[in-house]
PDB file of N, CA and C in Angstrom:
ATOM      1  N   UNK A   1     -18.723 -14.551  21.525  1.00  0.00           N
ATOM      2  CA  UNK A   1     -19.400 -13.960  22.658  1.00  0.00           C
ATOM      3  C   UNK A   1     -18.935 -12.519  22.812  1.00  0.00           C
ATOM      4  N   UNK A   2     -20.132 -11.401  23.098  1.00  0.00           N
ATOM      5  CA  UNK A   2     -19.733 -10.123  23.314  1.00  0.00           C
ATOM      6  C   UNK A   2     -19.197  -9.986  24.731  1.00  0.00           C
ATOM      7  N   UNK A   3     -18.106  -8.911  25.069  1.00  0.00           N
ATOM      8  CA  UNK A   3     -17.873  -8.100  26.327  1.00  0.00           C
ATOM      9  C   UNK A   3     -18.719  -6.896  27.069  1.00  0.00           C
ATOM     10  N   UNK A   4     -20.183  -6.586  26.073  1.00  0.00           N
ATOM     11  CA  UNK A   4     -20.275  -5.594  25.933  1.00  0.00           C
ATOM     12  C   UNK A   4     -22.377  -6.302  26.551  1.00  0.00           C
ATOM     13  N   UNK A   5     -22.565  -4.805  27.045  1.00  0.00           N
ATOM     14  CA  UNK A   5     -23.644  -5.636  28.242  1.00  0.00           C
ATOM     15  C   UNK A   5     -24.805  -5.085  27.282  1.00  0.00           C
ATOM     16  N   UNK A   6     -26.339  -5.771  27.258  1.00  0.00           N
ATOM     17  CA  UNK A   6     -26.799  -5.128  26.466  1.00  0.00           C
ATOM     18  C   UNK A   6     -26.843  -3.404  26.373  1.00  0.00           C
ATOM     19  N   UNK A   7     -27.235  -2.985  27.275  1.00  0.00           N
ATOM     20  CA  UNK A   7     -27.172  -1.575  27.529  1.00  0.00           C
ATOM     21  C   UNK A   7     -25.828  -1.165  26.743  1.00  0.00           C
ATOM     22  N   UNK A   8     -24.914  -1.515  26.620  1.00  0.00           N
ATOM     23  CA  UNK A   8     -23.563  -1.074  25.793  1.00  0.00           C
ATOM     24  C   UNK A   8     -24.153  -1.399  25.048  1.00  0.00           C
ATOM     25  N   UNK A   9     -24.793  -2.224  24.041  1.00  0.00           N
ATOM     26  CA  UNK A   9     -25.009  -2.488  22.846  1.00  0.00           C
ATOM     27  C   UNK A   9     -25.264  -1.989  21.828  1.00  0.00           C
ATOM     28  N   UNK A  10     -26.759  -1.168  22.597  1.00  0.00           N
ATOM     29  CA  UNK A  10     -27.568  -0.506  22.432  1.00  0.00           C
ATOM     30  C   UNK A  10     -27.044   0.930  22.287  1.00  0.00           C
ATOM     31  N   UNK A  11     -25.965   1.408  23.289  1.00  0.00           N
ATOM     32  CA  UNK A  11     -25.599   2.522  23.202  1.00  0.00           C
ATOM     33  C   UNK A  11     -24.456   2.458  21.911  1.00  0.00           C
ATOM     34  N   UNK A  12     -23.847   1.623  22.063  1.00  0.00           N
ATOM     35  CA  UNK A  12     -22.939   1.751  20.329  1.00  0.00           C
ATOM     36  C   UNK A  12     -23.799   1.406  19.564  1.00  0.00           C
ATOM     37  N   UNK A  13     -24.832   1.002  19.095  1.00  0.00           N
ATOM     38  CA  UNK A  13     -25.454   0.974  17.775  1.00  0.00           C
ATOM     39  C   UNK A  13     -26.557   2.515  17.852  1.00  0.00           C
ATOM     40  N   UNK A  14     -26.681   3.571  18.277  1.00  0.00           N
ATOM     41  CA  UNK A  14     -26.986   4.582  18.418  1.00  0.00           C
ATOM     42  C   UNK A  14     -25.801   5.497  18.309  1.00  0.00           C
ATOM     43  N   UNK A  15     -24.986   5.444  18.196  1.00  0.00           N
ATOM     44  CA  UNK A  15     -23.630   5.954  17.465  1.00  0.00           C
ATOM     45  C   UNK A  15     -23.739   5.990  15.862  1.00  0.00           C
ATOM     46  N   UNK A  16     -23.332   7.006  15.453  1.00  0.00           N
ATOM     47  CA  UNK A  16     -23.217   7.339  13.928  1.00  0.00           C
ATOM     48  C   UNK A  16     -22.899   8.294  13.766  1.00  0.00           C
ATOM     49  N   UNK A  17     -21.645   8.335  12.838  1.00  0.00           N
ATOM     50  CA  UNK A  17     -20.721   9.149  12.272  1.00  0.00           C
ATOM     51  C   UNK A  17     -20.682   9.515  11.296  1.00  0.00           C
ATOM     52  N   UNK A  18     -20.788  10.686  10.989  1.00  0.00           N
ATOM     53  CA  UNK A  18     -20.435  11.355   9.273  1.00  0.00           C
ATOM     54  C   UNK A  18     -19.041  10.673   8.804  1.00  0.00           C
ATOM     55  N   UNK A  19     -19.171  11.040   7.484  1.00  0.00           N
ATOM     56  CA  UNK A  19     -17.467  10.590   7.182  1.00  0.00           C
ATOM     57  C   UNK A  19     -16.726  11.520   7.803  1.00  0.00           C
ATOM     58  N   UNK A  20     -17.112  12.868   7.307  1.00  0.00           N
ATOM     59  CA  UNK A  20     -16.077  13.738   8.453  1.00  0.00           C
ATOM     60  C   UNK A  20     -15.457  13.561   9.355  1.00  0.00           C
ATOM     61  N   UNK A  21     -16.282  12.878  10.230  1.00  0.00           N
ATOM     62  CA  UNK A  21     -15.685  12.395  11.400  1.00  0.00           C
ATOM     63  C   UNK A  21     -14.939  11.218  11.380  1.00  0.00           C
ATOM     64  N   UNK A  22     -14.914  10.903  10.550  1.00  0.00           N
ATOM     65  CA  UNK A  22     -14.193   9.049  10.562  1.00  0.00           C
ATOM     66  C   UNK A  22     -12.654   9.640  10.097  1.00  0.00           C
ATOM     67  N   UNK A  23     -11.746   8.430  10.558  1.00  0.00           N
ATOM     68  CA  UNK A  23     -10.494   9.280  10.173  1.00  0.00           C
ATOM     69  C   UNK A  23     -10.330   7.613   9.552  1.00  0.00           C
ATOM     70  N   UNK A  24      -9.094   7.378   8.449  1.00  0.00           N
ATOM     71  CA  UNK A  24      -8.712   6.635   8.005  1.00  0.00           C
ATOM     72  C   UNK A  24      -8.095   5.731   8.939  1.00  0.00           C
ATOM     73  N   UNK A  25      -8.106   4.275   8.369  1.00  0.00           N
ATOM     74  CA  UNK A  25      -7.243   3.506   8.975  1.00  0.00           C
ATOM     75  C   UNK A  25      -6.113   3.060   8.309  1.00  0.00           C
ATOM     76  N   UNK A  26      -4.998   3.371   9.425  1.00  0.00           N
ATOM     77  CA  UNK A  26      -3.224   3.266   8.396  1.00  0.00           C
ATOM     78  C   UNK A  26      -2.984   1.269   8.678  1.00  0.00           C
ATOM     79  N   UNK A  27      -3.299   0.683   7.199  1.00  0.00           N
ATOM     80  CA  UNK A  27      -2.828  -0.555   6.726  1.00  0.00           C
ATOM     81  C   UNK A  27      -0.859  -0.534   6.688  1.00  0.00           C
ATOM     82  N   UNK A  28      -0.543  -1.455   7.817  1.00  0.00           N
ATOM     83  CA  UNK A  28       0.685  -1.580   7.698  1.00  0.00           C
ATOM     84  C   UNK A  28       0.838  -3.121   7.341  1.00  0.00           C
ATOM     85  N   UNK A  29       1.827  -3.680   6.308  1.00  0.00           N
ATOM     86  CA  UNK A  29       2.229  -5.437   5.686  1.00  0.00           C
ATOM     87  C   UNK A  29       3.946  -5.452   5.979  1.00  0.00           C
ATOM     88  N   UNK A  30       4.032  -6.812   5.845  1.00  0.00           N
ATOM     89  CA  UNK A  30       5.161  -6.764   6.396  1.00  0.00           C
ATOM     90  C   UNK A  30       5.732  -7.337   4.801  1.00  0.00           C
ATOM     91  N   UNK A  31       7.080  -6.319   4.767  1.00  0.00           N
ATOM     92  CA  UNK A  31       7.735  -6.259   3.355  1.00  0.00           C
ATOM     93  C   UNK A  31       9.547  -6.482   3.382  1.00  0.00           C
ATOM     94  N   UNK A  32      10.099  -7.554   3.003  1.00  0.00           N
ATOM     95  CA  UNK A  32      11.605  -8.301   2.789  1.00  0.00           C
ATOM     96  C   UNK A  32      11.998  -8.144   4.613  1.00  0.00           C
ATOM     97  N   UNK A  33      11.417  -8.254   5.119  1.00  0.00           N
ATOM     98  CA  UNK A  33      11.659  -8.606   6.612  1.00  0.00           C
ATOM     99  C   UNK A  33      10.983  -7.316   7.728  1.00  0.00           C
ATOM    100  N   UNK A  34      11.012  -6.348   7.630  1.00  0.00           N
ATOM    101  CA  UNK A  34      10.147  -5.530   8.223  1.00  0.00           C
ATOM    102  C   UNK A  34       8.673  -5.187   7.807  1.00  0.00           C
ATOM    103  N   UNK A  35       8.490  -3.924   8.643  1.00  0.00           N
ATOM    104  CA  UNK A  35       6.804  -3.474   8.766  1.00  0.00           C
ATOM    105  C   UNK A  35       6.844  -1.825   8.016  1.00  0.00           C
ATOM    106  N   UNK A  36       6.012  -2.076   6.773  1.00  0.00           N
ATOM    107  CA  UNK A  36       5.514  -0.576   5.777  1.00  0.00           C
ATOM    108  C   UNK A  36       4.247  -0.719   5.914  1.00  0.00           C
ATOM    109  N   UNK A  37       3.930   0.819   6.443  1.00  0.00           N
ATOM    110  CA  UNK A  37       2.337   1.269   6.146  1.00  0.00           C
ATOM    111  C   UNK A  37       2.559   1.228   4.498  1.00  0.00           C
ATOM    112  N   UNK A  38       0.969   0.843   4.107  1.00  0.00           N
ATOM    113  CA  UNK A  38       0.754   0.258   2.653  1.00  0.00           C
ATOM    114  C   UNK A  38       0.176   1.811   1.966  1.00  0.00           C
ATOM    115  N   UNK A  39       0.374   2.904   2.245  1.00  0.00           N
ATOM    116  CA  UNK A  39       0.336   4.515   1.999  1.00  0.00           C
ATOM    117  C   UNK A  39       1.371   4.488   1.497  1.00  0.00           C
ATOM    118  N   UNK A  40       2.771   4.035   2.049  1.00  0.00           N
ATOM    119  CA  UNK A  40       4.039   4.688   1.575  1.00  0.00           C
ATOM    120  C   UNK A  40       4.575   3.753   0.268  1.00  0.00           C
ATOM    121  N   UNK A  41       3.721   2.985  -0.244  1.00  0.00           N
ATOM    122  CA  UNK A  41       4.176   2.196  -1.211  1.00  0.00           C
ATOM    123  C   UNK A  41       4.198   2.800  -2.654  1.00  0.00           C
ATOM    124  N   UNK A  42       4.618   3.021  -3.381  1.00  0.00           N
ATOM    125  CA  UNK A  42       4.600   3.263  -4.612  1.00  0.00           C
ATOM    126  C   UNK A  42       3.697   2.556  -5.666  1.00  0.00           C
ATOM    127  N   UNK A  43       3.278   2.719  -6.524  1.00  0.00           N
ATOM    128  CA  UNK A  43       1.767   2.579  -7.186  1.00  0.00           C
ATOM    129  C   UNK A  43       2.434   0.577  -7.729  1.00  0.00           C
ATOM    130  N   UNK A  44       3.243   0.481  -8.174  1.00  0.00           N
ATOM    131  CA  UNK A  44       3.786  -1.063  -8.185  1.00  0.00           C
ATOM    132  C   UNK A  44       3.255  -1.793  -7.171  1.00  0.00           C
ATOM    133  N   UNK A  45       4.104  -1.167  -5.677  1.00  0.00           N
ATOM    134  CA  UNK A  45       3.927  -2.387  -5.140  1.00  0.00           C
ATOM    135  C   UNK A  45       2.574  -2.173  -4.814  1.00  0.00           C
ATOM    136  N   UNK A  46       1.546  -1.411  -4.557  1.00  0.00           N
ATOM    137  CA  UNK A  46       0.047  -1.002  -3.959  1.00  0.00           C
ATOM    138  C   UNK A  46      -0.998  -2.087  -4.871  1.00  0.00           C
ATOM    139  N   UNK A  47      -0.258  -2.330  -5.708  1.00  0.00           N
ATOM    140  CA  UNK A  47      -0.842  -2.577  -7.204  1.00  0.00           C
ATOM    141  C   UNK A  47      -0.887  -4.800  -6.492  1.00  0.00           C
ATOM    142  N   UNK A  48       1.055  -4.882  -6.449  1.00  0.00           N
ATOM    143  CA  UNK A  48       1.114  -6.175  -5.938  1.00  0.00           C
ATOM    144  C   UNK A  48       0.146  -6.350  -4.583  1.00  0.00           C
ATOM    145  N   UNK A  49       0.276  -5.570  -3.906  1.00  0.00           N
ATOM    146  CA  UNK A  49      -0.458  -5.934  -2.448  1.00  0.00           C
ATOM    147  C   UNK A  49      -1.848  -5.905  -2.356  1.00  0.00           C
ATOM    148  N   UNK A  50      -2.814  -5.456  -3.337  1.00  0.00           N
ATOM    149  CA  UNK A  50      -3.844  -5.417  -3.652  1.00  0.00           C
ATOM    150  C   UNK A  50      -4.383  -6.859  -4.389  1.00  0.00           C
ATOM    151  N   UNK A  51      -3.297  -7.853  -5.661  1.00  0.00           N
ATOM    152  CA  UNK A  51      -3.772  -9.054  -5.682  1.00  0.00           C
ATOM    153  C   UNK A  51      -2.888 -10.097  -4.725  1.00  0.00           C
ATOM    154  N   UNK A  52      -2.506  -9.648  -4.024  1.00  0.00           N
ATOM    155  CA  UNK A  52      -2.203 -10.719  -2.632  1.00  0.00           C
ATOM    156  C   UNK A  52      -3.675 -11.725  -2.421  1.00  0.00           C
ATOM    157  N   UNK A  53      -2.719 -12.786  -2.223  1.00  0.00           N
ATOM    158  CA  UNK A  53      -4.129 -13.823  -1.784  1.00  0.00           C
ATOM    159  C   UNK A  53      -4.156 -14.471  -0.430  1.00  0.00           C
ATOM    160  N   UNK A  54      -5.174 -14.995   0.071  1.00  0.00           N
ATOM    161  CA  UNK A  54      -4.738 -15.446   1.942  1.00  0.00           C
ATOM    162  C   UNK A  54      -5.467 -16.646   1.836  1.00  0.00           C
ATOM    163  N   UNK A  55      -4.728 -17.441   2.167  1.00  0.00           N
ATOM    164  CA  UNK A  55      -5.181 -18.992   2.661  1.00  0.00           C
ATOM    165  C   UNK A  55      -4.917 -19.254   4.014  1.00  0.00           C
ATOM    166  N   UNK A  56      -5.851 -20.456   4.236  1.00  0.00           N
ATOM    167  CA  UNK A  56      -6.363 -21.051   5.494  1.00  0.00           C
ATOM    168  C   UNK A  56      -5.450 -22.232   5.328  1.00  0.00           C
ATOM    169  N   UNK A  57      -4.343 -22.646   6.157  1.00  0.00           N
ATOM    170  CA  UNK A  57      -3.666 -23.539   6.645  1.00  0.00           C
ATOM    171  C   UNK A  57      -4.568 -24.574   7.124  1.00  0.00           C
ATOM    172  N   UNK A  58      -4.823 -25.844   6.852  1.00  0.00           N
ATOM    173  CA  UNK A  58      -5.590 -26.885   7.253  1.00  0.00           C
ATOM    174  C   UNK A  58      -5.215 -27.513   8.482  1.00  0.00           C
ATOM    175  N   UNK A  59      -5.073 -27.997   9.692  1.00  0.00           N
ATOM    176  CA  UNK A  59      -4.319 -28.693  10.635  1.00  0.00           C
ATOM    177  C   UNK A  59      -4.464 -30.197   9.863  1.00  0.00           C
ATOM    178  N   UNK A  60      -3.120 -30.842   9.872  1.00  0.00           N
ATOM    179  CA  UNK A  60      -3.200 -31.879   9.441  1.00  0.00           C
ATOM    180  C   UNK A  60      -2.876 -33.090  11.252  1.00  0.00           C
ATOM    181  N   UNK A  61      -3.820 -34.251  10.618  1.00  0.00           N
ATOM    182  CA  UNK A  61      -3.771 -35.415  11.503  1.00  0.00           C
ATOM    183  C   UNK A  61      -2.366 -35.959  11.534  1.00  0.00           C
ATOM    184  N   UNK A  62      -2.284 -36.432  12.832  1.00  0.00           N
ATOM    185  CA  UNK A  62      -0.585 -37.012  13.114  1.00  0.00           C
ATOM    186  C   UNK A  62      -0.451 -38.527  12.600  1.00  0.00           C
ATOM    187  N   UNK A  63       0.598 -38.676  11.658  1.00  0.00           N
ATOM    188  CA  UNK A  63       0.798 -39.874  11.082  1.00  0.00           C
ATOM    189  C   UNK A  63       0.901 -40.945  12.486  1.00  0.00           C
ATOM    190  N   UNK A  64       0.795 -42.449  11.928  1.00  0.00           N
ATOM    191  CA  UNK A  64       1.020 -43.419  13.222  1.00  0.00           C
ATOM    192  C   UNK A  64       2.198 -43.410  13.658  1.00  0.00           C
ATOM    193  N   UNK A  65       3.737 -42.773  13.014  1.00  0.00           N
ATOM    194  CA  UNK A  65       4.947 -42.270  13.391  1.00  0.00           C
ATOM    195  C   UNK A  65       4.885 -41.390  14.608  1.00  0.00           C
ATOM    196  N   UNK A  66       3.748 -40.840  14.745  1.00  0.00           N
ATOM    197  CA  UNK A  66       4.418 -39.793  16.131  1.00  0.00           C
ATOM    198  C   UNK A  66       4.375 -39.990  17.070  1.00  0.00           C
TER     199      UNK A  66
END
């Protein structure tokens, strides 16, 4: 569900930006216990963090033990 009333809708999809105007977005991962923007990485690890893979945790059903 949107927050956004139609009249907002309408007014952000009448928005459009050159690239010029767009500024990058800084990707930060979390690396041997803290937080690195993925800019400051060296071409190795950019390289590892690029075939990173993401899975969906399943909720599992509660055995008749619980």
């Amino acid at each position: 569900m949107s927050h956004f009333s139609p009249a907002e809708h309408t007014a952000l999809a009448a928005v459009q930006l050159t690239d010029d105007e767009r500024q990058p977005c800084e990707v930060w991962t979390r690396v041997m216990g803290y937080h690195r923007p993925v800019a400051s990485f060296n071409t190795g690890k950019r390289g590892e963090h690029a075939e990173r893979r993401f899975f969906a945790e399943h909720a599992r059903g509660c055995s008749s033990a619980c």
